[in-house]
Protein backbone atom coordinates (compact mmCIF):
# COMPACT_ATOMS: atom_id res chain seq x y z
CA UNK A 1 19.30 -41.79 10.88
CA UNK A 2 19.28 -41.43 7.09
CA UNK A 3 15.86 -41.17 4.92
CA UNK A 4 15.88 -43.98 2.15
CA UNK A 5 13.34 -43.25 0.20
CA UNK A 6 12.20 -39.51 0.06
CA UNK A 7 11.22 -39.59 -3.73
CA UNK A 8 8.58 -41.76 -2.33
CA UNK A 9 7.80 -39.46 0.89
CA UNK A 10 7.63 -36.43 -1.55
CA UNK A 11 5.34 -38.38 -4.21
CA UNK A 12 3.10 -39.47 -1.23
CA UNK A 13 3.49 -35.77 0.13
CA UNK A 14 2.74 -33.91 -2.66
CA UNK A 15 -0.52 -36.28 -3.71
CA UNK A 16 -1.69 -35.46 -0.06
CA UNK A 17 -1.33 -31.31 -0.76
CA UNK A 18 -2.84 -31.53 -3.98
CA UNK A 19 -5.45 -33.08 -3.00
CA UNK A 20 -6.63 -30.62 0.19
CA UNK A 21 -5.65 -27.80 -2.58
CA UNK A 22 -8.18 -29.10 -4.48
CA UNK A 23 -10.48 -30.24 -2.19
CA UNK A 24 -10.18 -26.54 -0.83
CA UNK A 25 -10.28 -24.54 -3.93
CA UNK A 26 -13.13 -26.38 -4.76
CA UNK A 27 -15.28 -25.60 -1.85
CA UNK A 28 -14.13 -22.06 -1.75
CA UNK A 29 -15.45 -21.71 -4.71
CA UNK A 30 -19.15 -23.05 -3.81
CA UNK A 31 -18.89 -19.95 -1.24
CA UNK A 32 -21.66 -17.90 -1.82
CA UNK A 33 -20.88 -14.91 -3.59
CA UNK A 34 -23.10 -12.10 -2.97
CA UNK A 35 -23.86 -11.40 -6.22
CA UNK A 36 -27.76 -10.51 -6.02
CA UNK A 37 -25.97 -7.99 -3.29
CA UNK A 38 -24.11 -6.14 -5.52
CA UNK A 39 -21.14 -7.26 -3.61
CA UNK A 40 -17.14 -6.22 -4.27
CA UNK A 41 -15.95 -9.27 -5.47
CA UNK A 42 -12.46 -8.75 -3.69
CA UNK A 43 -15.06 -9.23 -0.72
CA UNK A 44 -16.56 -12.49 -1.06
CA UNK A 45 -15.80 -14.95 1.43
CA UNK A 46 -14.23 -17.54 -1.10
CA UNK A 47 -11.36 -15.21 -2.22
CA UNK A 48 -9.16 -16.00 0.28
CA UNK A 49 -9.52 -19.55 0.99
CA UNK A 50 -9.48 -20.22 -3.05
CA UNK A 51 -6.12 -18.70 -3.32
CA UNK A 52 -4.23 -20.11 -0.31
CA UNK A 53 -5.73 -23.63 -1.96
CA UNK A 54 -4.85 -22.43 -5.25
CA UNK A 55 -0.82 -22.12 -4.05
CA UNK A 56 -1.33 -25.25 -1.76
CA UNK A 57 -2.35 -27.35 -4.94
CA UNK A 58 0.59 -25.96 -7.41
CA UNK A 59 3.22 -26.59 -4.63
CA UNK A 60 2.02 -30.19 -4.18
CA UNK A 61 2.01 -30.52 -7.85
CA UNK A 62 5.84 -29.32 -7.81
CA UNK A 63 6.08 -32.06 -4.97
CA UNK A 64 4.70 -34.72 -7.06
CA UNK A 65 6.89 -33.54 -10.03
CA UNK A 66 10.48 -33.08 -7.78
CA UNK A 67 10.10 -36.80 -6.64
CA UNK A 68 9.26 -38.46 -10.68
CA UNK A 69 11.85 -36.14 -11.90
CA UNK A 70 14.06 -38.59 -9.46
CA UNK A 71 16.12 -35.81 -7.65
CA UNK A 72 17.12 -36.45 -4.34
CA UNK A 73 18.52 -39.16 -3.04
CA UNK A 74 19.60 -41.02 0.67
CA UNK A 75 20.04 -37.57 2.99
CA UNK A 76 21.12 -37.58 6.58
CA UNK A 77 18.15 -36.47 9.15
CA UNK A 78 19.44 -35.04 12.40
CA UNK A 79 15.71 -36.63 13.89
CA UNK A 80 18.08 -37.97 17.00
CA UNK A 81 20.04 -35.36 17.87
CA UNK A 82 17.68 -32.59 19.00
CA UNK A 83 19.21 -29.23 21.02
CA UNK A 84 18.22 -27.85 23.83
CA UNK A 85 17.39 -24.57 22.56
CA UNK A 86 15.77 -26.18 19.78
CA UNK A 87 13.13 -27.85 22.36
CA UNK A 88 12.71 -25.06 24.51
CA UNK A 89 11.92 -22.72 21.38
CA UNK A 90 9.28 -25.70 20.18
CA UNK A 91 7.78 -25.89 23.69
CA UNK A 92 7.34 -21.86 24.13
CA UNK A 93 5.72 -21.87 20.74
CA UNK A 94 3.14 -24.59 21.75
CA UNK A 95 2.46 -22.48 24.89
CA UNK A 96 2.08 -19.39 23.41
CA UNK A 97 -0.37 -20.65 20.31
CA UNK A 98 -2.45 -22.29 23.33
CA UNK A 99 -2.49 -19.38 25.52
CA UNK A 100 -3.56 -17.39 22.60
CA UNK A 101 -6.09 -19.80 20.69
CA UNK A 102 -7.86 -21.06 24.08
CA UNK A 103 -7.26 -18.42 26.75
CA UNK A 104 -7.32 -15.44 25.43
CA UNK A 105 -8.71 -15.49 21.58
CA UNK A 106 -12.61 -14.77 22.30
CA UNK A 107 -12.51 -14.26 26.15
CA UNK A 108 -10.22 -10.66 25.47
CA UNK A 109 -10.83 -8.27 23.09
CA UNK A 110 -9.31 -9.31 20.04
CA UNK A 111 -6.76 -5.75 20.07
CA UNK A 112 -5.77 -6.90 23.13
CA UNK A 113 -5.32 -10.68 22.40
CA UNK A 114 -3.42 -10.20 19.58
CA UNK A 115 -0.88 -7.52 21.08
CA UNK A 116 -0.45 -9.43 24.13
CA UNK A 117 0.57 -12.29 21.83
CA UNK A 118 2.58 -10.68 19.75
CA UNK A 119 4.23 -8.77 22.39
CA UNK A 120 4.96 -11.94 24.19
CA UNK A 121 6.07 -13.98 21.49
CA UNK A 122 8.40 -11.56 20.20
CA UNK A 123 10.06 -11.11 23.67
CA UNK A 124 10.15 -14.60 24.63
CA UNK A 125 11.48 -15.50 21.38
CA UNK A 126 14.26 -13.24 21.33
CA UNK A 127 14.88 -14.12 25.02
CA UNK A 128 15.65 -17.84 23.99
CA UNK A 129 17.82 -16.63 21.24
CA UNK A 130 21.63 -17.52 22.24
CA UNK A 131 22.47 -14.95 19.85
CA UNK A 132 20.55 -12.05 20.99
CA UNK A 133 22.74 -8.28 20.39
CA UNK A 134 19.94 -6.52 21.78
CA UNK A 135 19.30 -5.16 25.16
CA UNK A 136 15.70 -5.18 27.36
CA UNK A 137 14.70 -1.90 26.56
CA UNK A 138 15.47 -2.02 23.03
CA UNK A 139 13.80 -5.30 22.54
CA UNK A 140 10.98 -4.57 24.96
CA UNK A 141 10.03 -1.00 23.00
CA UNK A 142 10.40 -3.09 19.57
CA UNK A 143 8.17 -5.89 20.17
CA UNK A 144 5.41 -3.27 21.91
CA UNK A 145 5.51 -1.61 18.71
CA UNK A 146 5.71 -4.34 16.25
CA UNK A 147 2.72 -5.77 18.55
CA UNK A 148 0.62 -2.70 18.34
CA UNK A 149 0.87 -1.77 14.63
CA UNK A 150 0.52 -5.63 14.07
CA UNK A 151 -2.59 -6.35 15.75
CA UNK A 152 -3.96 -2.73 14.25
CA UNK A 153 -2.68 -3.88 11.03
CA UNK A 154 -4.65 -7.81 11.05
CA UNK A 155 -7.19 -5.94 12.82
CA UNK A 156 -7.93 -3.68 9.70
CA UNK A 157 -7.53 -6.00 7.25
CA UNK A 158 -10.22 -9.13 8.41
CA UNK A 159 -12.59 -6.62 9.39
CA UNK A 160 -12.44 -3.69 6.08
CA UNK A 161 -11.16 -6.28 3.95
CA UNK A 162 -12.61 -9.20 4.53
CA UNK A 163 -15.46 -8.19 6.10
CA UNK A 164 -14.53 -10.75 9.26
CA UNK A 165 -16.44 -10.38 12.74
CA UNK A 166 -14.06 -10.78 15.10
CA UNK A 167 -14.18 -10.98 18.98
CA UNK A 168 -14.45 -7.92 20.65
């Protein structure tokens, strides 16, 4: 299968993420901002959504100007040929963001949620790896570390930084 016309994909593409960047940074910056609080104003809730939008908008805008600069042209998509490996790493990702968004995200304490997922995901990941060099024990003691510094880590930062509630 070969893509025709991608100058007109990426024009099309790039008007779309411009447009929730701006739509975005816009409304992020109606947030309230605590001012009559005395508030930090890394803290206000805003900040964060106003700068994701803020890169979401310029990279559309570098979309819109890649396909009128013209570069590109007819490339091959491999859309039908579609490995094994390939699906089973898509389908194990689906699972996992499900059993973490609906099962356990708000019914677990969110330390808990977030190093089971972690800890899972990193395993089950490297499991479906073909190339894999490391053994069990290795792999199992480096995703329960990289799970329990990570979900101390995200922990820290949405509730000191940006003053998030979270579950739990």
């Amino acid at each position: 299968m070969t893509r025709a016309r991608p100058l007109i994909t990426d024009l099309l593409g790039g008007l779309v993420v411009t447009a929730i960047g701006v739509a975005g940074f816009v409304e992020s910056w109606r947030m309230p901002r605590f001012a009559e609080r005395h508030a930090d104003p890394f803290t206000v809730p805003g900040l964060t959504p106003g700068l994701l939008c803020a890169v979401l908008t310029v990279l559309g805008v570098a979309l819109i100007f890649r396909a009128m600069a013209g570069r590109g042209g007819a490339v091959a998509i491999p859309i039908l040929e579609w490995p094994a490996g390939s699906a089973q790493r898509m389908i194990f990702t689906i699972a996992s963001v499900f059993l973490y968004g609906f099962v356990l995200f708000g019914n677990v304490p969110f330390l808990i949620a977030t190093g089971a997922f972690i800890f899972i995901f990193t395993i089950g990941a490297e499991l479906l790896n073909a190339d894999r060099k490391l053994g069990l024990l290795p792999l199992g003691v480096g995703a329960l570390v990289l799970a329990v510094v990570a979900a101390f880590a995200i922990r820290f930062i949405f509730v000191s930084v940006f003053l998030v509630r979270l579950p739990g």
